[in-house]
N, C-alpha and C. Protein backbone atom coordinates (compact mmCIF):
# COMPACT_ATOMS: atom_id res chain seq x y z
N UNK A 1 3.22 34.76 26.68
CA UNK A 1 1.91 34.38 27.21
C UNK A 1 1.08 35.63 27.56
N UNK A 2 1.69 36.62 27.76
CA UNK A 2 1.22 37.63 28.34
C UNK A 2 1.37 39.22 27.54
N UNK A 3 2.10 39.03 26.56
CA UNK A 3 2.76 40.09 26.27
C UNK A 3 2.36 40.08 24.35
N UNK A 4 3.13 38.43 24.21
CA UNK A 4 2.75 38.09 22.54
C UNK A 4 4.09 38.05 22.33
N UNK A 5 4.50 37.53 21.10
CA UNK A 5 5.67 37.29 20.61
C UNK A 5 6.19 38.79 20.53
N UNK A 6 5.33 39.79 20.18
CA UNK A 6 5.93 41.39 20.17
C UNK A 6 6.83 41.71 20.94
N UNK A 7 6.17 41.35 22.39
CA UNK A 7 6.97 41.13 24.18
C UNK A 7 8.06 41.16 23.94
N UNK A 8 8.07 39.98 23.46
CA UNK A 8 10.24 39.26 23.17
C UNK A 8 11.04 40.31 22.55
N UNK A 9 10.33 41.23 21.78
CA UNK A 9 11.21 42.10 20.75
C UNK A 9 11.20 43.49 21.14
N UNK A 10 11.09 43.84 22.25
CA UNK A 10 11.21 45.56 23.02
C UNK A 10 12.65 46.01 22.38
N UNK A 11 12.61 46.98 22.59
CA UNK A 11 13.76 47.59 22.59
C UNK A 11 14.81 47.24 20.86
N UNK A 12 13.82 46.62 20.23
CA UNK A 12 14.89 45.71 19.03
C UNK A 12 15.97 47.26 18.46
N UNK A 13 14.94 48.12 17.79
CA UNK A 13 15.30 49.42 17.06
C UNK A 13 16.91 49.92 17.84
N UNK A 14 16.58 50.42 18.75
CA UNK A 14 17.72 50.62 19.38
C UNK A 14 18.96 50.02 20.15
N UNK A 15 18.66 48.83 20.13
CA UNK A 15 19.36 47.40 20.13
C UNK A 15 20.28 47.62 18.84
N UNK A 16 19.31 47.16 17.95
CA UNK A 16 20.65 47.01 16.75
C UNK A 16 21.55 48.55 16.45
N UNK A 17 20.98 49.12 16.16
CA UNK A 17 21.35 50.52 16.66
C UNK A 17 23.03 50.93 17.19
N UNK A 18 22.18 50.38 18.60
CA UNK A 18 23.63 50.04 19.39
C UNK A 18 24.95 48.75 19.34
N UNK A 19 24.36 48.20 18.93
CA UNK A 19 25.20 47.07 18.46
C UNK A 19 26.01 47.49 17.16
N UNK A 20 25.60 48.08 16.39
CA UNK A 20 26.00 48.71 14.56
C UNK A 20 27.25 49.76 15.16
N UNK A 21 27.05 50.72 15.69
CA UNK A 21 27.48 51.60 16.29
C UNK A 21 29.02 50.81 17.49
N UNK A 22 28.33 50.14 18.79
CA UNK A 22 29.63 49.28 19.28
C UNK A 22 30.49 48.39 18.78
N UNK A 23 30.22 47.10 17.82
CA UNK A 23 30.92 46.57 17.37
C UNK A 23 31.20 47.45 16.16
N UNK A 24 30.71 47.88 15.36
CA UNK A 24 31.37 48.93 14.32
C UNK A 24 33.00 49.53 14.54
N UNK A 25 32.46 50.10 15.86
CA UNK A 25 33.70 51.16 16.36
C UNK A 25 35.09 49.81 17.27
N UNK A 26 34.68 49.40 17.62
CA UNK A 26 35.25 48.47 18.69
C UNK A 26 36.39 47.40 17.48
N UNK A 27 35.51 46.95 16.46
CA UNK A 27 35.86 45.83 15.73
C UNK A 27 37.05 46.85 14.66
N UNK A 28 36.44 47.86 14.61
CA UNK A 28 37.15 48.79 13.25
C UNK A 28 38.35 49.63 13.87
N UNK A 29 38.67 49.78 15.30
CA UNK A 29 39.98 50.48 15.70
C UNK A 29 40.55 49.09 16.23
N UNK A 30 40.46 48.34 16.81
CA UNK A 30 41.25 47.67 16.99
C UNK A 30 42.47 47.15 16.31
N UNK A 31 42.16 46.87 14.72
CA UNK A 31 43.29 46.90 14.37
C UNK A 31 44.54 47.80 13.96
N UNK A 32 43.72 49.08 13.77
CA UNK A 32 44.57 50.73 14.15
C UNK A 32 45.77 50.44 15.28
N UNK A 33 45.02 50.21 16.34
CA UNK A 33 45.22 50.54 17.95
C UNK A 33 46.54 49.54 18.05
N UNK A 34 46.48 48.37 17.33
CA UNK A 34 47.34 46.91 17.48
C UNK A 34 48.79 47.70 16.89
N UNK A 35 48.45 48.00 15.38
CA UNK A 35 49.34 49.12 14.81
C UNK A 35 49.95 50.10 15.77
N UNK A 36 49.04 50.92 15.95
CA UNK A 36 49.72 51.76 16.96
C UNK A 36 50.35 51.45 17.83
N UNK A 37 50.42 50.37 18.68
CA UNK A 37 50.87 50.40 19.65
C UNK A 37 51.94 49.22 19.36
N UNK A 38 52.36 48.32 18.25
CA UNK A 38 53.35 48.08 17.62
C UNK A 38 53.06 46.75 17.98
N UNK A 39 51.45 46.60 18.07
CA UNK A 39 51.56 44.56 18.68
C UNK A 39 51.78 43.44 17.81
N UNK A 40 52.56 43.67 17.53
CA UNK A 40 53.41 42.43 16.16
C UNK A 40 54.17 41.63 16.80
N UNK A 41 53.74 40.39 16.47
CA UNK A 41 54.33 38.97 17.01
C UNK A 41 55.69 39.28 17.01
N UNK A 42 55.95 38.49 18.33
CA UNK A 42 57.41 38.67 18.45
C UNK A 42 58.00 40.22 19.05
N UNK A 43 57.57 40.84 19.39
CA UNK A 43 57.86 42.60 20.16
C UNK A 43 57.29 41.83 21.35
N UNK A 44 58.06 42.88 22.60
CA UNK A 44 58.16 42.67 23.73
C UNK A 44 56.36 42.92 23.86
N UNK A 45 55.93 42.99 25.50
CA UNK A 45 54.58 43.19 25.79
C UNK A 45 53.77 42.94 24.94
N UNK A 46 53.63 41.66 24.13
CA UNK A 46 52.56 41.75 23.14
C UNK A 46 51.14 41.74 23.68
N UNK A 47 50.81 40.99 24.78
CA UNK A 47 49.91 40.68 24.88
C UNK A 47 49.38 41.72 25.93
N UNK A 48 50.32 42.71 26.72
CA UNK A 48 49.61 44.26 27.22
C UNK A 48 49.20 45.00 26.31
N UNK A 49 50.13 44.44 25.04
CA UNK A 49 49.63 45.49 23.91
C UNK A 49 48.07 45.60 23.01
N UNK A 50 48.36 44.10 23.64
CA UNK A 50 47.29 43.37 23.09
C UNK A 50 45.58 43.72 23.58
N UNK A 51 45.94 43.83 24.64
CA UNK A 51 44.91 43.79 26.09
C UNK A 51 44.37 45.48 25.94
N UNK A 52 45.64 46.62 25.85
CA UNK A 52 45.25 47.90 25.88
C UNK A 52 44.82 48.16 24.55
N UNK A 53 44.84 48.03 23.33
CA UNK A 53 44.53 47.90 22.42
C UNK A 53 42.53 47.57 22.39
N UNK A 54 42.81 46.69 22.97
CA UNK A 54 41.08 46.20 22.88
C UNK A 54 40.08 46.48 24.05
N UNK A 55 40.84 47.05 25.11
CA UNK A 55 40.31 47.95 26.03
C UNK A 55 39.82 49.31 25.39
N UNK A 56 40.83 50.20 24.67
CA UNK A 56 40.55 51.47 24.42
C UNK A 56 39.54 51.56 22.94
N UNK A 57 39.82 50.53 21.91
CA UNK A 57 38.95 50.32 21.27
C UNK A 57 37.25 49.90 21.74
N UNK A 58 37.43 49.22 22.80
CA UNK A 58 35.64 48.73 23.32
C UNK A 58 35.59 49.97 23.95
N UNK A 59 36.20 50.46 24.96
CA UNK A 59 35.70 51.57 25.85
C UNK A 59 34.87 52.77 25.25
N UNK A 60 35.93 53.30 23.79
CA UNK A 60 35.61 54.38 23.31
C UNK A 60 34.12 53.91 22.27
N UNK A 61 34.07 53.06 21.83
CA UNK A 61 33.22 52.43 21.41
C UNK A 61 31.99 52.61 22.29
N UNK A 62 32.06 51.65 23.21
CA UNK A 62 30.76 52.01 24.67
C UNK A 62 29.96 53.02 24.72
N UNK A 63 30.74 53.90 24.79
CA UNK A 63 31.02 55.32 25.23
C UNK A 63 29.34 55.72 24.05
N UNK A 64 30.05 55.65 22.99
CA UNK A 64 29.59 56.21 21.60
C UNK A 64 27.91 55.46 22.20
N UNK A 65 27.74 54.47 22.02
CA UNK A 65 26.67 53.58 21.41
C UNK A 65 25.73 53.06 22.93
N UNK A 66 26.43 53.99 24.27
CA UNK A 66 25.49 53.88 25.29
C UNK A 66 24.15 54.35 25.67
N UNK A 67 24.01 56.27 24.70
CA UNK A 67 22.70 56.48 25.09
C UNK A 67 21.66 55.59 23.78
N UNK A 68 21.77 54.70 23.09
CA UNK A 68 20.94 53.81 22.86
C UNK A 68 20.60 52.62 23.62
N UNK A 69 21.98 52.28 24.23
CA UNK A 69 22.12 51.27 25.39
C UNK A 69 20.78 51.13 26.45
N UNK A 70 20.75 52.80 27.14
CA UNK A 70 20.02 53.42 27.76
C UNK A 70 18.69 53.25 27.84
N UNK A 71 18.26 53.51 26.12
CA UNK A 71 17.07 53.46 25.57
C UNK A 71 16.37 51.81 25.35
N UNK A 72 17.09 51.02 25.21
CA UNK A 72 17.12 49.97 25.18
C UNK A 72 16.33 49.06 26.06
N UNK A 73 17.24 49.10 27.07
CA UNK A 73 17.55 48.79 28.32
C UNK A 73 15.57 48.94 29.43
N UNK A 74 16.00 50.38 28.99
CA UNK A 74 14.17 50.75 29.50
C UNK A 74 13.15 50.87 29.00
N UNK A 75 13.55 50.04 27.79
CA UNK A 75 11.76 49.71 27.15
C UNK A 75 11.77 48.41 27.09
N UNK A 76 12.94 47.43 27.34
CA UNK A 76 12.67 46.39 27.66
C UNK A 76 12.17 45.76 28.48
N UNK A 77 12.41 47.03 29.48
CA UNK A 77 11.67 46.60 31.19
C UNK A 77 10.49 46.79 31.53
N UNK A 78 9.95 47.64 30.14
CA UNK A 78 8.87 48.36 30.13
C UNK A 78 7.47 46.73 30.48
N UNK A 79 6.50 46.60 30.96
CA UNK A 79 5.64 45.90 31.16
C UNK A 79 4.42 45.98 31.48
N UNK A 80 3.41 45.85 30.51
CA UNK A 80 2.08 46.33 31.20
C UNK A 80 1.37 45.38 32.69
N UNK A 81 1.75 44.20 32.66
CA UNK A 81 1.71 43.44 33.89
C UNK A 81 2.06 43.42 34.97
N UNK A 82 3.66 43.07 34.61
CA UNK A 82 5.14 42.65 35.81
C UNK A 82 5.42 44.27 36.10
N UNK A 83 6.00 44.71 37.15
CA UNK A 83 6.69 45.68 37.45
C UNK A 83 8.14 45.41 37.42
N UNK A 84 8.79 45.70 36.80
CA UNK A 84 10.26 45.78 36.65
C UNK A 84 10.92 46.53 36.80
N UNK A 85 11.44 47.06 37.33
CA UNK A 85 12.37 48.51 38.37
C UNK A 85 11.42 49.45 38.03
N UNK A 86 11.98 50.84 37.60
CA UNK A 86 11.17 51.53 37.12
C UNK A 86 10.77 51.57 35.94
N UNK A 87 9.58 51.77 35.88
CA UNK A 87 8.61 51.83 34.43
C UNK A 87 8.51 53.21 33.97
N UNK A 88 9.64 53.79 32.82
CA UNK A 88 9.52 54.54 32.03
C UNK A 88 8.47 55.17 30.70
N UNK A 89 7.83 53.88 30.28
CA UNK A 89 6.88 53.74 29.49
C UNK A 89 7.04 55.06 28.14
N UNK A 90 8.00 54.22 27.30
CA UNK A 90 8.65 54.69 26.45
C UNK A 90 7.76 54.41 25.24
N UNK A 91 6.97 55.35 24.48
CA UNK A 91 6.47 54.90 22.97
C UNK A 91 7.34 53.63 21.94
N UNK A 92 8.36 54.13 22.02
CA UNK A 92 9.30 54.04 20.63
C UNK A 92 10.51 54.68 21.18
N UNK A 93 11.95 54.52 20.37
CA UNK A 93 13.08 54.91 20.39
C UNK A 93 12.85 56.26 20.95
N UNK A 94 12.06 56.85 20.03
CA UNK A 94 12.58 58.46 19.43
C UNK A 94 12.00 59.12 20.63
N UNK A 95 10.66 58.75 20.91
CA UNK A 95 10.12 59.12 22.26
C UNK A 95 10.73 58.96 23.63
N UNK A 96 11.59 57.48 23.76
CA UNK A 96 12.52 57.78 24.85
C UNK A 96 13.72 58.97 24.57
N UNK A 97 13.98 59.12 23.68
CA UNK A 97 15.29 60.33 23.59
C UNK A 97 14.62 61.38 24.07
N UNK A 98 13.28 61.55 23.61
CA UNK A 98 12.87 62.73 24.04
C UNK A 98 12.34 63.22 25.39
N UNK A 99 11.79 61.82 25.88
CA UNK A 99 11.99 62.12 27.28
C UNK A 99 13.18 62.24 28.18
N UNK A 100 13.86 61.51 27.87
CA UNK A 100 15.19 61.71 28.86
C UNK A 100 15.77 63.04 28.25
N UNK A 101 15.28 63.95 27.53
CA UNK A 101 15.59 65.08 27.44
C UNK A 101 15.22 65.81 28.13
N UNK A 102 13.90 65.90 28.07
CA UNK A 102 12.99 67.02 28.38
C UNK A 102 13.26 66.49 30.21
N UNK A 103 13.10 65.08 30.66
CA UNK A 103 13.09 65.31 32.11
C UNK A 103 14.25 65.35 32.96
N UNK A 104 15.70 64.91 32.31
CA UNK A 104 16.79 64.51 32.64
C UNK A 104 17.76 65.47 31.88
N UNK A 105 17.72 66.16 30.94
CA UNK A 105 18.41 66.71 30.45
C UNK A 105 19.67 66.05 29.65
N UNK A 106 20.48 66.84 28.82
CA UNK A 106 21.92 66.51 28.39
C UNK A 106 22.13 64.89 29.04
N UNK A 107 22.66 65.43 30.25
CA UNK A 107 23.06 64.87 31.40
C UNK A 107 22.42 63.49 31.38
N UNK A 108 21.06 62.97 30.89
CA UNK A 108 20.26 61.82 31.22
C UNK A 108 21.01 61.09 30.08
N UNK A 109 21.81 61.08 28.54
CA UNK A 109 22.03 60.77 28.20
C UNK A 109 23.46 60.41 28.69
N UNK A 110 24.58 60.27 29.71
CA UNK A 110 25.26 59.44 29.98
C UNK A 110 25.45 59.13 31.10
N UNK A 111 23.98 59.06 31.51
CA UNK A 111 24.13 58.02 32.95
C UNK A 111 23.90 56.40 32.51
N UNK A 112 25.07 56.25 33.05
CA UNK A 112 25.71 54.82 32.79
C UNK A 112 26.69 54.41 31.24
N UNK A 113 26.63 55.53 31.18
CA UNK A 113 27.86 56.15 30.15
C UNK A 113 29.73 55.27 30.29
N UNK A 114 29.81 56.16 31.86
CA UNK A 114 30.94 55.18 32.51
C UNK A 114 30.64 53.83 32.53
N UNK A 115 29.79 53.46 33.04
CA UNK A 115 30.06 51.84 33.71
C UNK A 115 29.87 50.74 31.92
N UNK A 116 29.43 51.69 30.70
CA UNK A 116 29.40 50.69 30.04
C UNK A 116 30.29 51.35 28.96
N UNK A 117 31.57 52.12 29.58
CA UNK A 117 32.45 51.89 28.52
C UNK A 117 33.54 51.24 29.50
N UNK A 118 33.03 50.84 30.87
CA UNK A 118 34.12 50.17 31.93
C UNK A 118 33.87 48.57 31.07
N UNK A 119 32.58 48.69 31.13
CA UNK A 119 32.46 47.29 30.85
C UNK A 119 33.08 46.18 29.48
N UNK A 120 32.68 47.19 28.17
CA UNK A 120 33.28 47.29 27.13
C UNK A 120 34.54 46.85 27.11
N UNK A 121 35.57 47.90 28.05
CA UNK A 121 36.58 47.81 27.97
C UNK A 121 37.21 46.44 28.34
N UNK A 122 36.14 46.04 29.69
CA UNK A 122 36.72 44.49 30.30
C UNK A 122 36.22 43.06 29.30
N UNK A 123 35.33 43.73 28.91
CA UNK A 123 35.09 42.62 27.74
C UNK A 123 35.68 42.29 26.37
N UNK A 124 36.53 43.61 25.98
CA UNK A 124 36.86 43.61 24.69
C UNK A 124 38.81 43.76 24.79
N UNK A 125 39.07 43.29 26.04
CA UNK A 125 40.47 43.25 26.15
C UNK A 125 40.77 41.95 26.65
N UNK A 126 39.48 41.52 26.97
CA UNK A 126 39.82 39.82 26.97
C UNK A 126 39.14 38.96 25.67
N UNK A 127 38.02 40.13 24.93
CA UNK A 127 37.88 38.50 23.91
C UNK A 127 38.48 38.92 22.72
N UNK A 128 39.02 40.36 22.47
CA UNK A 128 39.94 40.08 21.40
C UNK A 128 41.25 39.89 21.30
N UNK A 129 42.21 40.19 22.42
CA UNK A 129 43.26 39.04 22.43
C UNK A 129 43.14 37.86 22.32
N UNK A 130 42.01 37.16 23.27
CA UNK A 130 41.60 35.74 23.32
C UNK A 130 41.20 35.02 21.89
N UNK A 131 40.79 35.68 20.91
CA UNK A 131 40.61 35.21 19.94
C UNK A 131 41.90 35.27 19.15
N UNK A 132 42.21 36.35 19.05
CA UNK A 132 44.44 35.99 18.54
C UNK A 132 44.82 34.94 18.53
N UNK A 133 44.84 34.48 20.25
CA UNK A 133 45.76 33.74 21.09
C UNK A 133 45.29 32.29 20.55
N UNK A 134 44.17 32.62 20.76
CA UNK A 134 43.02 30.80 20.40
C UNK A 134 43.21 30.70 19.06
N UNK A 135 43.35 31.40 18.00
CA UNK A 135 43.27 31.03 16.93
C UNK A 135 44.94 30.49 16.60
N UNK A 136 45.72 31.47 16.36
CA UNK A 136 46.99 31.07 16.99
C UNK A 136 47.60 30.19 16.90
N UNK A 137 47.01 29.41 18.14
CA UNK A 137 47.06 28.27 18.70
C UNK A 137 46.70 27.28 18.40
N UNK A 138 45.63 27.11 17.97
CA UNK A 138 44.98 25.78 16.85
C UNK A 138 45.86 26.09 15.33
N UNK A 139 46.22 26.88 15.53
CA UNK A 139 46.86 26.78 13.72
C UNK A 139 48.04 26.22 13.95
N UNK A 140 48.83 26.71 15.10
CA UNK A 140 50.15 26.27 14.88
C UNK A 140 50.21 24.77 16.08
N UNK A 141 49.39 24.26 16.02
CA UNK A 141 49.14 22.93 16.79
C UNK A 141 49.37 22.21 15.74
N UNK A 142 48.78 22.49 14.19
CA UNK A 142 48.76 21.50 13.59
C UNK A 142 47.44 20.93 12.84
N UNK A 143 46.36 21.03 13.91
CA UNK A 143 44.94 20.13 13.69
C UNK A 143 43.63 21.13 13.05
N UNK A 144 44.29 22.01 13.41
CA UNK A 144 43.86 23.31 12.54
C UNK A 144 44.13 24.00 11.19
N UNK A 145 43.67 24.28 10.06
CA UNK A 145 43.95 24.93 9.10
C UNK A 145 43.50 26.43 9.34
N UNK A 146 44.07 27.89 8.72
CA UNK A 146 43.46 29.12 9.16
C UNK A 146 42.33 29.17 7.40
N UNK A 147 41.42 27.98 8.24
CA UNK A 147 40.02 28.36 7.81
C UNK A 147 38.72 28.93 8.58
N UNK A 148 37.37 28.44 8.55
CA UNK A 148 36.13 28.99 9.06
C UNK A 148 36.21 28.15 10.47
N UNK A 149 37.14 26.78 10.19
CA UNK A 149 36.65 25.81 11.72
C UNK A 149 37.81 26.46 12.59
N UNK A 150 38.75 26.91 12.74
CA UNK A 150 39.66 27.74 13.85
C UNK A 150 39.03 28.73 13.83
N UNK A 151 38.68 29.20 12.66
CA UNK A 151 37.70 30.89 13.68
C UNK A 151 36.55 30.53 14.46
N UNK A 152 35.78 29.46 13.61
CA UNK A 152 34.84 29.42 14.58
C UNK A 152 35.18 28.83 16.40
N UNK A 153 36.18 27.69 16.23
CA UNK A 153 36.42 27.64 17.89
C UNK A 153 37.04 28.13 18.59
N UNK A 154 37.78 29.64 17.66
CA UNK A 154 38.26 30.53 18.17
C UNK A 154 37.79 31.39 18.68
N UNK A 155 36.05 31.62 17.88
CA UNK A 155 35.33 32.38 18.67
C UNK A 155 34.58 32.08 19.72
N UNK A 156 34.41 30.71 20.12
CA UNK A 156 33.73 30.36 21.01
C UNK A 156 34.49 30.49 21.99
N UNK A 157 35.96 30.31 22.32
CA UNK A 157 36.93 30.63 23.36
C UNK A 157 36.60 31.74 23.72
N UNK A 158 36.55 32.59 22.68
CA UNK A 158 36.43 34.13 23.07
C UNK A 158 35.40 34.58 24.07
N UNK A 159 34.34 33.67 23.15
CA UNK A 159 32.83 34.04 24.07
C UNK A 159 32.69 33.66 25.06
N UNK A 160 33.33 32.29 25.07
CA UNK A 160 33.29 32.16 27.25
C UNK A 160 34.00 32.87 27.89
N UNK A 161 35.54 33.41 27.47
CA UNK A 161 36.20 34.16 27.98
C UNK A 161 35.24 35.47 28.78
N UNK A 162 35.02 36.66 27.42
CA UNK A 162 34.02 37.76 27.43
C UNK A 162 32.65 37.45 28.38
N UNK A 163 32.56 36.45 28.29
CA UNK A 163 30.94 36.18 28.91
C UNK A 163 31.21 36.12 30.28
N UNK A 164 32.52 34.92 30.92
CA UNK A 164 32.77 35.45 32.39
C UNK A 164 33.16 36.68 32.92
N UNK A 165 33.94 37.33 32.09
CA UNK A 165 34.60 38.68 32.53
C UNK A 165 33.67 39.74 33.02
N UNK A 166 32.73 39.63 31.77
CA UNK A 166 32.22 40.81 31.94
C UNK A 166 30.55 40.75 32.46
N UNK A 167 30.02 39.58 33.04
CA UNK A 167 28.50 39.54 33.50
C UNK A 167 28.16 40.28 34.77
N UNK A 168 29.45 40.42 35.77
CA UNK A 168 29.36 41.17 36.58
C UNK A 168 29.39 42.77 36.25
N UNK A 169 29.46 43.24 35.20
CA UNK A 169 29.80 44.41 35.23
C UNK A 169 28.30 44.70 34.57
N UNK A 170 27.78 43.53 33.74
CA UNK A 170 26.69 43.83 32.87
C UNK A 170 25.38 43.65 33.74
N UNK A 171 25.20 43.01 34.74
CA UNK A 171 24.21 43.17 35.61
C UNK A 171 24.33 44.31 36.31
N UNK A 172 25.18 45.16 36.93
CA UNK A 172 25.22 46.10 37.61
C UNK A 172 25.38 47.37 36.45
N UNK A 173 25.47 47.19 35.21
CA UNK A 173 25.10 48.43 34.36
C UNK A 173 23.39 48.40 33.88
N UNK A 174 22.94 46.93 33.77
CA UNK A 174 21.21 47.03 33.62
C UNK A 174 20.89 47.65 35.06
N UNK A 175 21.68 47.70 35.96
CA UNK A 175 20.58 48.10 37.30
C UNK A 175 20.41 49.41 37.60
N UNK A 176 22.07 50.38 36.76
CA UNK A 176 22.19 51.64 36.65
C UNK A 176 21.03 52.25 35.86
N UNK A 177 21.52 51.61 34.40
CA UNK A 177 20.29 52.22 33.40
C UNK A 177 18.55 52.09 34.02
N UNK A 178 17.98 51.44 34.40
CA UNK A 178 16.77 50.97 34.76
C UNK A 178 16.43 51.19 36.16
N UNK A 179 17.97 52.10 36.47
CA UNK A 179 17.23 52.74 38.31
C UNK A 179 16.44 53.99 38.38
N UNK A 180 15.95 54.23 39.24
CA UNK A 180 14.83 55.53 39.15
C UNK A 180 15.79 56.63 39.74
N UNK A 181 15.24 57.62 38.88
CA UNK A 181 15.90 58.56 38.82
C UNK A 181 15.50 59.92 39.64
N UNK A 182 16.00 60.39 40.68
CA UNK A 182 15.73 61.25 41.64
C UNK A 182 15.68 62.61 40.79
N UNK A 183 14.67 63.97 41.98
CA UNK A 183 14.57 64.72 41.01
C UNK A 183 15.37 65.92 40.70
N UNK A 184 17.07 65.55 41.47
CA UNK A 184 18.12 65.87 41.31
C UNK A 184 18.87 65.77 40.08
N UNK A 185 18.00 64.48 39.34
CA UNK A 185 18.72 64.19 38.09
C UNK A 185 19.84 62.84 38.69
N UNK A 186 19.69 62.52 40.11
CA UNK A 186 20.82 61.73 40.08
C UNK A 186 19.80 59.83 40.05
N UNK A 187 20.72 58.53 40.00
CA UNK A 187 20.37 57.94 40.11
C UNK A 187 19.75 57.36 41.34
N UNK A 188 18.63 56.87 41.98
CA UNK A 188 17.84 56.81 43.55
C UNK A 188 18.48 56.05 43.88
N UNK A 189 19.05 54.75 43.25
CA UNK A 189 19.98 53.77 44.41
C UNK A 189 21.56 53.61 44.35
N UNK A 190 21.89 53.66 43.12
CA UNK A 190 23.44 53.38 42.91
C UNK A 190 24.21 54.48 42.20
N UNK A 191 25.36 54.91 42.78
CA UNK A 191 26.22 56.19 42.52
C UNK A 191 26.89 56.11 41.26
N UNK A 192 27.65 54.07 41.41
CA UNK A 192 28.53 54.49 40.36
C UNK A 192 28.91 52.23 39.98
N UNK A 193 29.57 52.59 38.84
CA UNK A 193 29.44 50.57 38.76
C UNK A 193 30.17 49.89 40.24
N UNK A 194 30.95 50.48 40.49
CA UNK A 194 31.78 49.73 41.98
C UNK A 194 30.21 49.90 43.05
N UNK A 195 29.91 51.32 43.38
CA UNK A 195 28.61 51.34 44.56
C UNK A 195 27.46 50.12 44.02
N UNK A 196 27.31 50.06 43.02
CA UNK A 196 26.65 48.50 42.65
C UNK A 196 26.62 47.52 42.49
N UNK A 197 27.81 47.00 42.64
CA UNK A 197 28.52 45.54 42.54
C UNK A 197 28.83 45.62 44.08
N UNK A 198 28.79 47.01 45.00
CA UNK A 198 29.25 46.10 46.30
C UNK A 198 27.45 46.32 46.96
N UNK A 199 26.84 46.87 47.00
CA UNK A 199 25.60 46.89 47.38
C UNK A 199 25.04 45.86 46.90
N UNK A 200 24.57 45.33 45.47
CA UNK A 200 24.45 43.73 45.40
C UNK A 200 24.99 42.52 45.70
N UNK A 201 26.31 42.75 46.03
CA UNK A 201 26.62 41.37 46.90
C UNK A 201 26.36 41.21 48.37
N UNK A 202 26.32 42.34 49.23
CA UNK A 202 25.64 42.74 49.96
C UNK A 202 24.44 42.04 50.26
N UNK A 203 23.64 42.50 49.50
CA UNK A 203 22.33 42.49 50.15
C UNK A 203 22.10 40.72 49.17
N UNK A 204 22.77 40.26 48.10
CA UNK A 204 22.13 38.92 47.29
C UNK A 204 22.97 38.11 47.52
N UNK A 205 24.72 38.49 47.25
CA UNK A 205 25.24 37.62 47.46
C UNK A 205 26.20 37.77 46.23
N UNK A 206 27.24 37.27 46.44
CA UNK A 206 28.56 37.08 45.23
C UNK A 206 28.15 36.35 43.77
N UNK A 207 27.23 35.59 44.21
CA UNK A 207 26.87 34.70 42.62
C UNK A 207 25.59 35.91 41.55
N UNK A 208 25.11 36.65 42.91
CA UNK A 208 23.98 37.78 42.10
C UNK A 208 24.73 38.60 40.98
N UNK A 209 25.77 38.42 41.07
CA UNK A 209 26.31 39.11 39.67
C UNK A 209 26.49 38.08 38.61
N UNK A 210 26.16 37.12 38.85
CA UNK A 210 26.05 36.24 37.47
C UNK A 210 25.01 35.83 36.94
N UNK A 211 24.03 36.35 37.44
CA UNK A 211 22.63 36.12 37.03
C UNK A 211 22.39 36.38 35.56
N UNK A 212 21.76 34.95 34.93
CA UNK A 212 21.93 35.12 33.61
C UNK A 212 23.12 34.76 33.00
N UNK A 213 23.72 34.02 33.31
CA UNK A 213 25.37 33.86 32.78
C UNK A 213 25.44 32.58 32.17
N UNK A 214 24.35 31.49 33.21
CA UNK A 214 24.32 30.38 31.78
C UNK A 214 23.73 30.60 30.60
């Protein structure tokens, strides 16, 4: 209403970007990592194996594909109307890189680095075991064939799984990326993902980390 259908699409460039880059890396070691760490049906700890496996695959992943995250994140908030945390007022991709260069340095590129390969990690050690386990499970039930309809309600397990796990971690990493930035270089309100998940329940309440979760 205010913005134009354009509105809806901020941040797209470096969105997909980051998405090409996280699931790329995340989706493509995991099955390395399963190998490596010997998670074959039937071996003891499968499912720690299972769990660390898709932790260290999302984490390192995160890691990679956060300073687009970054970029993302604050041109979405960007608004010529609404005020939305701080207003960076980013041209384009290339122009936010270059500012968080020139005013933030190195350094501006992995703040919130940690909290979204924490997050990664909590998301991608529960929905890709969970999809194993779920698929699995409908096959050897019986009512399932290992066609497109067990993956597909295999992936939907997954996605509620991933979607509760990790909304708390994903509201308090948009609040990192999109906090104003002191002229220390440090962030003005929150230190680190824990100092933000307990300062928002704090001051909103335990459900404020699910905002956005339906």
């Amino acid at each position: 209403q205010q913005e134009g259908i354009k509105g809806t699409q901020k941040g797209l460039p470096p969105a997909c970007m980051s998405q090409a880059v996280l699931n790329g890396g995340r989706l493509g070691t995991y099955p390395p990592l399963k190998k490596l760490f010997n998670a074959e049906p039937g071996t003891d700890w499968l499912l720690a194996k299972n769990i660390a496996a898709g932790a260290l695959a999302g984490s390192s992943a995160a890691a990679l594909s956060s300073p687009l995250d970054l970029i993302k994140v604050r041109m979405q908030a960007q608004s010529p109307t609404v005020y939305l945390g701080h207003d960076y007022r980013y041209k384009n991709m290339f122009d936010g890189f270059s500012q968080v260069y020139k005013k933030e340095g190195f350094r501006g590129f992995l703040r919130g680095s940690w909290t979204s390969a924490q997050r990664t990690a909590v998301g991608s050690s529960v929905q890709l075991p969970t999809y194993d386990y779920a698929k699995s499970y409908l096959i050897s039930s019986g009512h399932f064939q290992d066609n497109i309809w067990a993956h597909f309600v295999a992936s939907l397990a997954a996605g509620l799984a991933v979607t509760t796990a990790m909304n708390p971690v994903d509201v308090a990493r948009t609040r990192i990326y999109n906090q104003k930035v002191s002229s220390t270089g440090e962030g003005a309100y929150y230190k680190s993902m824990s100092d933000c998940i307990i300062k928002t329940v704090k001051a909103e309440g335990f459900m404020a980390l699910y905002k956005g979760y339906p």
